[in-house]
Protein backbone atom coordinates (compact mmCIF):
# COMPACT_ATOMS: atom_id res chain seq x y z
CA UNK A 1 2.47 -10.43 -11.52
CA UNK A 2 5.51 -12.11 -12.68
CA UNK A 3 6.86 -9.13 -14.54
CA UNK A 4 6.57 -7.25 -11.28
CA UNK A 5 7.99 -9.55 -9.09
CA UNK A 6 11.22 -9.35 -12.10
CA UNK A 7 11.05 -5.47 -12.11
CA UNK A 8 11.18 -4.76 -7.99
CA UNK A 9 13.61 -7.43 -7.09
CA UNK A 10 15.93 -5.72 -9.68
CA UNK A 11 15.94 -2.62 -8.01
CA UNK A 12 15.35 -3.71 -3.98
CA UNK A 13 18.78 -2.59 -2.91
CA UNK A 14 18.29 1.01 -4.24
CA UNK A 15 14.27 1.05 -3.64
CA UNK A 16 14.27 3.04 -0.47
CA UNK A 17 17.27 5.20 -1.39
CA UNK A 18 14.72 6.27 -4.41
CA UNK A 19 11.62 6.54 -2.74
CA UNK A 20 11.97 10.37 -1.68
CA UNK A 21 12.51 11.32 -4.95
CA UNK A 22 9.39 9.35 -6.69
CA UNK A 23 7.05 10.06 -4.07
CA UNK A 24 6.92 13.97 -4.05
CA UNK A 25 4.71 13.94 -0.77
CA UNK A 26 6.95 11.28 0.63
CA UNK A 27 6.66 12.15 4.61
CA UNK A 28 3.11 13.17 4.55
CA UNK A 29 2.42 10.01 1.86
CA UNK A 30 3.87 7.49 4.55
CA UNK A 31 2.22 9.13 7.69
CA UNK A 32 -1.13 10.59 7.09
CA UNK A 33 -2.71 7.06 8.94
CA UNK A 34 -0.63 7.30 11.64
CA UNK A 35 -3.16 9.20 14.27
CA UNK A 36 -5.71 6.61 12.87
CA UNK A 37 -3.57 3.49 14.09
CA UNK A 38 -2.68 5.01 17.36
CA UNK A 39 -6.49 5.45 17.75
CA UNK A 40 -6.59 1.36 17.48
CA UNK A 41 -5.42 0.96 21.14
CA UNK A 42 -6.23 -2.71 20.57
CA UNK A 43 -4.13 -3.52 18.05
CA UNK A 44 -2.03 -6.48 18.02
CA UNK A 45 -1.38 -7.68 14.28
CA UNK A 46 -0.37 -5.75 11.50
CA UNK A 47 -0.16 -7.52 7.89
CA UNK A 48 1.36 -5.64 5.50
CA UNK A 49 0.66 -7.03 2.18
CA UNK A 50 3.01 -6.09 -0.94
CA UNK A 51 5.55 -5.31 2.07
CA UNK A 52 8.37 -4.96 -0.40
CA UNK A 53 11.55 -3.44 1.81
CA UNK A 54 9.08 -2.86 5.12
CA UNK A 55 9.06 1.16 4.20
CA UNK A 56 5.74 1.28 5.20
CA UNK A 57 5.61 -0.72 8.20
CA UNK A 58 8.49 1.63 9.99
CA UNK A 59 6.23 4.05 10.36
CA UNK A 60 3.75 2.13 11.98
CA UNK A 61 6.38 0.34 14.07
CA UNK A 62 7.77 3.68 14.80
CA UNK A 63 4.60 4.97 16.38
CA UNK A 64 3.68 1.27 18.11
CA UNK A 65 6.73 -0.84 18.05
CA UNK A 66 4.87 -3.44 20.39
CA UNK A 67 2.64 -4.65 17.46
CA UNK A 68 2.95 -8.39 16.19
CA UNK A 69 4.30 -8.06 11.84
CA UNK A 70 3.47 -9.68 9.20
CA UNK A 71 5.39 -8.44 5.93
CA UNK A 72 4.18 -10.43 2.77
CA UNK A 73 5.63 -9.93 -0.57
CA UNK A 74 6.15 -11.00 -4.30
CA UNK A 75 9.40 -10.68 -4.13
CA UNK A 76 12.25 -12.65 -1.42
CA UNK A 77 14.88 -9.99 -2.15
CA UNK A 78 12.55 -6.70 -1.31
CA UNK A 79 12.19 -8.94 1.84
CA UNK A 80 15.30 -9.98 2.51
CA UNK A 81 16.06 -5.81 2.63
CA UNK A 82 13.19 -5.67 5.08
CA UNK A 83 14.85 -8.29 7.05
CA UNK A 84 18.05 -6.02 7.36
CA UNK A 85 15.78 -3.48 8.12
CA UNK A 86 14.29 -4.91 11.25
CA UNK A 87 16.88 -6.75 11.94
CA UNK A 88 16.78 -9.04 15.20
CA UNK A 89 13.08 -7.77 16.37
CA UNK A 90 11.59 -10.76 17.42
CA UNK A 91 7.90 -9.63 16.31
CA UNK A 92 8.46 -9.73 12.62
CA UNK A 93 8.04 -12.08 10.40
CA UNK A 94 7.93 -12.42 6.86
CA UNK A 95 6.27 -14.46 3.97
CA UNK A 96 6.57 -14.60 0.03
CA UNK A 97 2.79 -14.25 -1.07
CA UNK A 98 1.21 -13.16 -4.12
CA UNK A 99 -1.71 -11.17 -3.02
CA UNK A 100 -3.45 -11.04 -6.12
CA UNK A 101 -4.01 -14.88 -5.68
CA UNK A 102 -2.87 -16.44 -2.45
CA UNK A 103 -5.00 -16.55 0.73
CA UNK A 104 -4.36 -13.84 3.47
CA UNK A 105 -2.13 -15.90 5.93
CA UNK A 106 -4.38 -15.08 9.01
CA UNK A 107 -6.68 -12.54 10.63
CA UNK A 108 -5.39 -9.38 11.89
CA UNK A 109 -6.09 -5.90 13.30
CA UNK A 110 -4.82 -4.04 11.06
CA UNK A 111 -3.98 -4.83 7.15
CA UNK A 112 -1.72 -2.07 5.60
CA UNK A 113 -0.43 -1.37 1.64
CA UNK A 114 2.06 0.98 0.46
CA UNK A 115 2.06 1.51 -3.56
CA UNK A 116 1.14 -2.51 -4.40
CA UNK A 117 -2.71 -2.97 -5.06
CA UNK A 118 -2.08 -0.56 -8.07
CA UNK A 119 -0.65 -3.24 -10.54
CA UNK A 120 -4.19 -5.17 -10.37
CA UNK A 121 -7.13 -4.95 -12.95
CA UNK A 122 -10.02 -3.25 -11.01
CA UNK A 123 -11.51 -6.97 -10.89
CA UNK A 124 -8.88 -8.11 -8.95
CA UNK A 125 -8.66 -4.79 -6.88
CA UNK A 126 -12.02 -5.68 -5.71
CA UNK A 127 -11.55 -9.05 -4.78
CA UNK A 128 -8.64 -8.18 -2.68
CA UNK A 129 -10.73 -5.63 -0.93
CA UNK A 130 -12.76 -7.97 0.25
CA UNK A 131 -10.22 -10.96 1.15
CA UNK A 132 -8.63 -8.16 3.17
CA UNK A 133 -12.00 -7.51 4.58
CA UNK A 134 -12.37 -11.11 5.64
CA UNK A 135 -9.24 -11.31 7.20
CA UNK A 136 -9.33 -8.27 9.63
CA UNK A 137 -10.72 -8.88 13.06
CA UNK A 138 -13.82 -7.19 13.89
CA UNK A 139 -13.34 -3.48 14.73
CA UNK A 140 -10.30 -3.73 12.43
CA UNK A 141 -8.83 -1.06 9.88
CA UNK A 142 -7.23 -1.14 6.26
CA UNK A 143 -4.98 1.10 4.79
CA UNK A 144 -3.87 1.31 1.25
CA UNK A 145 -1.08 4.08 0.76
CA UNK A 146 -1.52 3.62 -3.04
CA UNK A 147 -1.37 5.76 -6.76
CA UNK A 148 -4.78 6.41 -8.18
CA UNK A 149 -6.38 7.77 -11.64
CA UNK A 150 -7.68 11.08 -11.93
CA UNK A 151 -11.61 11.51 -12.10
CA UNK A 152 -11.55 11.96 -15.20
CA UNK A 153 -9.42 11.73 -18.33
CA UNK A 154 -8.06 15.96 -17.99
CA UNK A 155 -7.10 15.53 -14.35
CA UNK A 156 -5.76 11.95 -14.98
CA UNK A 157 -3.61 13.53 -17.65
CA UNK A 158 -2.48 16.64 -15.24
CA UNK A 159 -1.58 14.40 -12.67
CA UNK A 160 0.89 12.16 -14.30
CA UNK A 161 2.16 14.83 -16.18
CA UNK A 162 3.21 16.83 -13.04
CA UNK A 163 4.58 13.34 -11.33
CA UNK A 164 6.89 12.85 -14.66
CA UNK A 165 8.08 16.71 -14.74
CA UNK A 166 8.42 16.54 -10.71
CA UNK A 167 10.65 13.56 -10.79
CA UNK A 168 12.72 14.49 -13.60
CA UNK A 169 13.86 17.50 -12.46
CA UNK A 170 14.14 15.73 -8.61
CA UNK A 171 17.81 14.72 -9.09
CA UNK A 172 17.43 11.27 -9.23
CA UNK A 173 20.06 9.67 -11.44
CA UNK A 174 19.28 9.28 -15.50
CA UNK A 175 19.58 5.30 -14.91
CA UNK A 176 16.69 5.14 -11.75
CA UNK A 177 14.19 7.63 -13.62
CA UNK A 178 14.74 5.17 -16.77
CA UNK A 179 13.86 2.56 -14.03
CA UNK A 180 11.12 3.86 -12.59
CA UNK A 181 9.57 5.20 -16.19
CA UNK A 182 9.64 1.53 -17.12
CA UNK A 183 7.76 0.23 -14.38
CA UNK A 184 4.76 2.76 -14.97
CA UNK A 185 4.02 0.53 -17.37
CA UNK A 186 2.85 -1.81 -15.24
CA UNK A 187 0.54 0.38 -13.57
CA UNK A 188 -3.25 0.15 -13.34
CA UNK A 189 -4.95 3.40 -11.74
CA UNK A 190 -8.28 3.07 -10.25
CA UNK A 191 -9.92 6.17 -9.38
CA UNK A 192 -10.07 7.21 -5.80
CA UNK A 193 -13.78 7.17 -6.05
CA UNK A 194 -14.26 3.85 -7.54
CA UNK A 195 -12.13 2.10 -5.14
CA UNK A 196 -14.13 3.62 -2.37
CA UNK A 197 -16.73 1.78 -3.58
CA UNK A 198 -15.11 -1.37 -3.56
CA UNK A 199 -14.34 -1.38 -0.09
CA UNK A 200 -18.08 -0.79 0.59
CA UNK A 201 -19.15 -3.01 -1.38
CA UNK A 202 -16.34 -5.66 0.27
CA UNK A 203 -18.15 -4.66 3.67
CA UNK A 204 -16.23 -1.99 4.99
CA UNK A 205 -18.44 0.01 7.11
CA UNK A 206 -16.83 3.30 7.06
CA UNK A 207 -14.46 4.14 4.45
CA UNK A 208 -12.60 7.40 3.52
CA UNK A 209 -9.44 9.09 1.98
CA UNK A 210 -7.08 10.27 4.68
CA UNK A 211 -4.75 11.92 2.56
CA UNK A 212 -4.81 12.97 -1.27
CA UNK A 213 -2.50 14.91 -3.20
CA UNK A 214 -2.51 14.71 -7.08
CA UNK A 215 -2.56 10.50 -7.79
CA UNK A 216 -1.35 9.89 -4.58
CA UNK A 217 -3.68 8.79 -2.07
CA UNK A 218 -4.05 7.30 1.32
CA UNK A 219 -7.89 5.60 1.97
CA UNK A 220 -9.21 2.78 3.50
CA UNK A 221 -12.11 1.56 6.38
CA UNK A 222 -13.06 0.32 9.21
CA UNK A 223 -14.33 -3.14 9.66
CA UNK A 224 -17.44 -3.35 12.31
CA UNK A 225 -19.62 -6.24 12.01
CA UNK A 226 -21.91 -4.51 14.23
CA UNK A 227 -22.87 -1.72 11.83
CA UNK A 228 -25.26 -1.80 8.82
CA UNK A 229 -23.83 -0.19 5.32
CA UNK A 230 -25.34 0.23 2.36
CA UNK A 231 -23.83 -2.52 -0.62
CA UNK A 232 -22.55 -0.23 -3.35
């Protein structure tokens, strides 16, 4: 993770400036859980885990701005731009943490990811899913807001095809799509469908994708220790 860490502190001053332009389906990307987490009229703890610049937890702050954060990341300067971001709101605070070793810092109602869990072999995908699974609270909910590998090899292909010829042509300056080319190469797709599985198999009790459109995808589950599931 040490390359990535390198790679997204380099570019945290620009990263949000960028995102709009790399994520085609930016607005509906970022908001498709929303009517999930107002449905959590619990909630009191968010952890955000791969936080980077806190893009993902505005727009759960912006729909419950009472909840308790927790922004972790590899990186101190994406979270230093969080930091500006939030500024003086008194229920945020923030942690270096590699997620892909380190322990979840607590238990929590809701456990969120924006574009992270990607740059982990599917072994280590798995494990997360079910640290993450451990640390919600009962009645909890996940959300990864993540890229994902086609089904198969043709639609795999398609898919990052049309993301390359999408953000080329998106306006983005020659210097950021260099950028942002180079860090694909980090990337480790997991199917939609095989990650699904994980979280079952990690305990989640109901799991689904909210959102999908090409390899970008928005799943997760519901933790209820009160329901039986089938181990995957």
């Amino acid at each position: 993770m040490k390359e990535v860490k390198e790679q997204f502190s380099n570019v945290s001053k620009k990263y949000d400036s960028q995102r709009k332009y790399l994520v085609p389906c930016f607005a509906d990307f970022y908001s498709a859980c929303l009517p999930l987490v107002k449905s959590l009229t619990h909630a009191k703890t968010v952890l955000d885990i791969g936080a980077g610049t806190g893009l993902f937890s505005q727009f759960i702050y912006d729909v419950n701005p009472h909840l308790h954060f927790t922004l972790t990341d590899l990186s101190g300067e994406m979270l230093n731009v969080a930091r500006g971001r939030f500024g003086d709101a008194g229920n945020f605070e923030y942690m270096e943490l590699d997620f892909s070793k380190d322990a979840m810092p607590g238990k929590y109602d809701i456990i969120i990811s924006g574009l992270a869990i990607h740059h982990l072999e599917d072994a280590d995908k798995a494990k997360l899913y079910k640290n993450i699974y451990l640390a919600l609270n009962d009645g909890g909910l996940f959300i990864n807001a993540d890229q994902v590998a086609g089904k198969n090899l043709l639609f795999d292909s398609l898919y990052k095809y049309h993301w390359r010829e999408t953000v080329s042509h998106s306006g983005l300056d020659r210097e950021a799509l260099i950028q942002a080319f180079e860090r694909t190469k980090l990337d480790k797709f997991a199917p939609l469908e095989t990650q699904l599985k994980m979280l079952e198999k990690a305990g989640f009790n109901e799991v689904d994708c909210i959102y999908k459109n090409m390899n970008f995808a928005v799943f997760g589950g519901f933790k209820d220790e009160n329901v039986e599931t089938a181990v995957i």
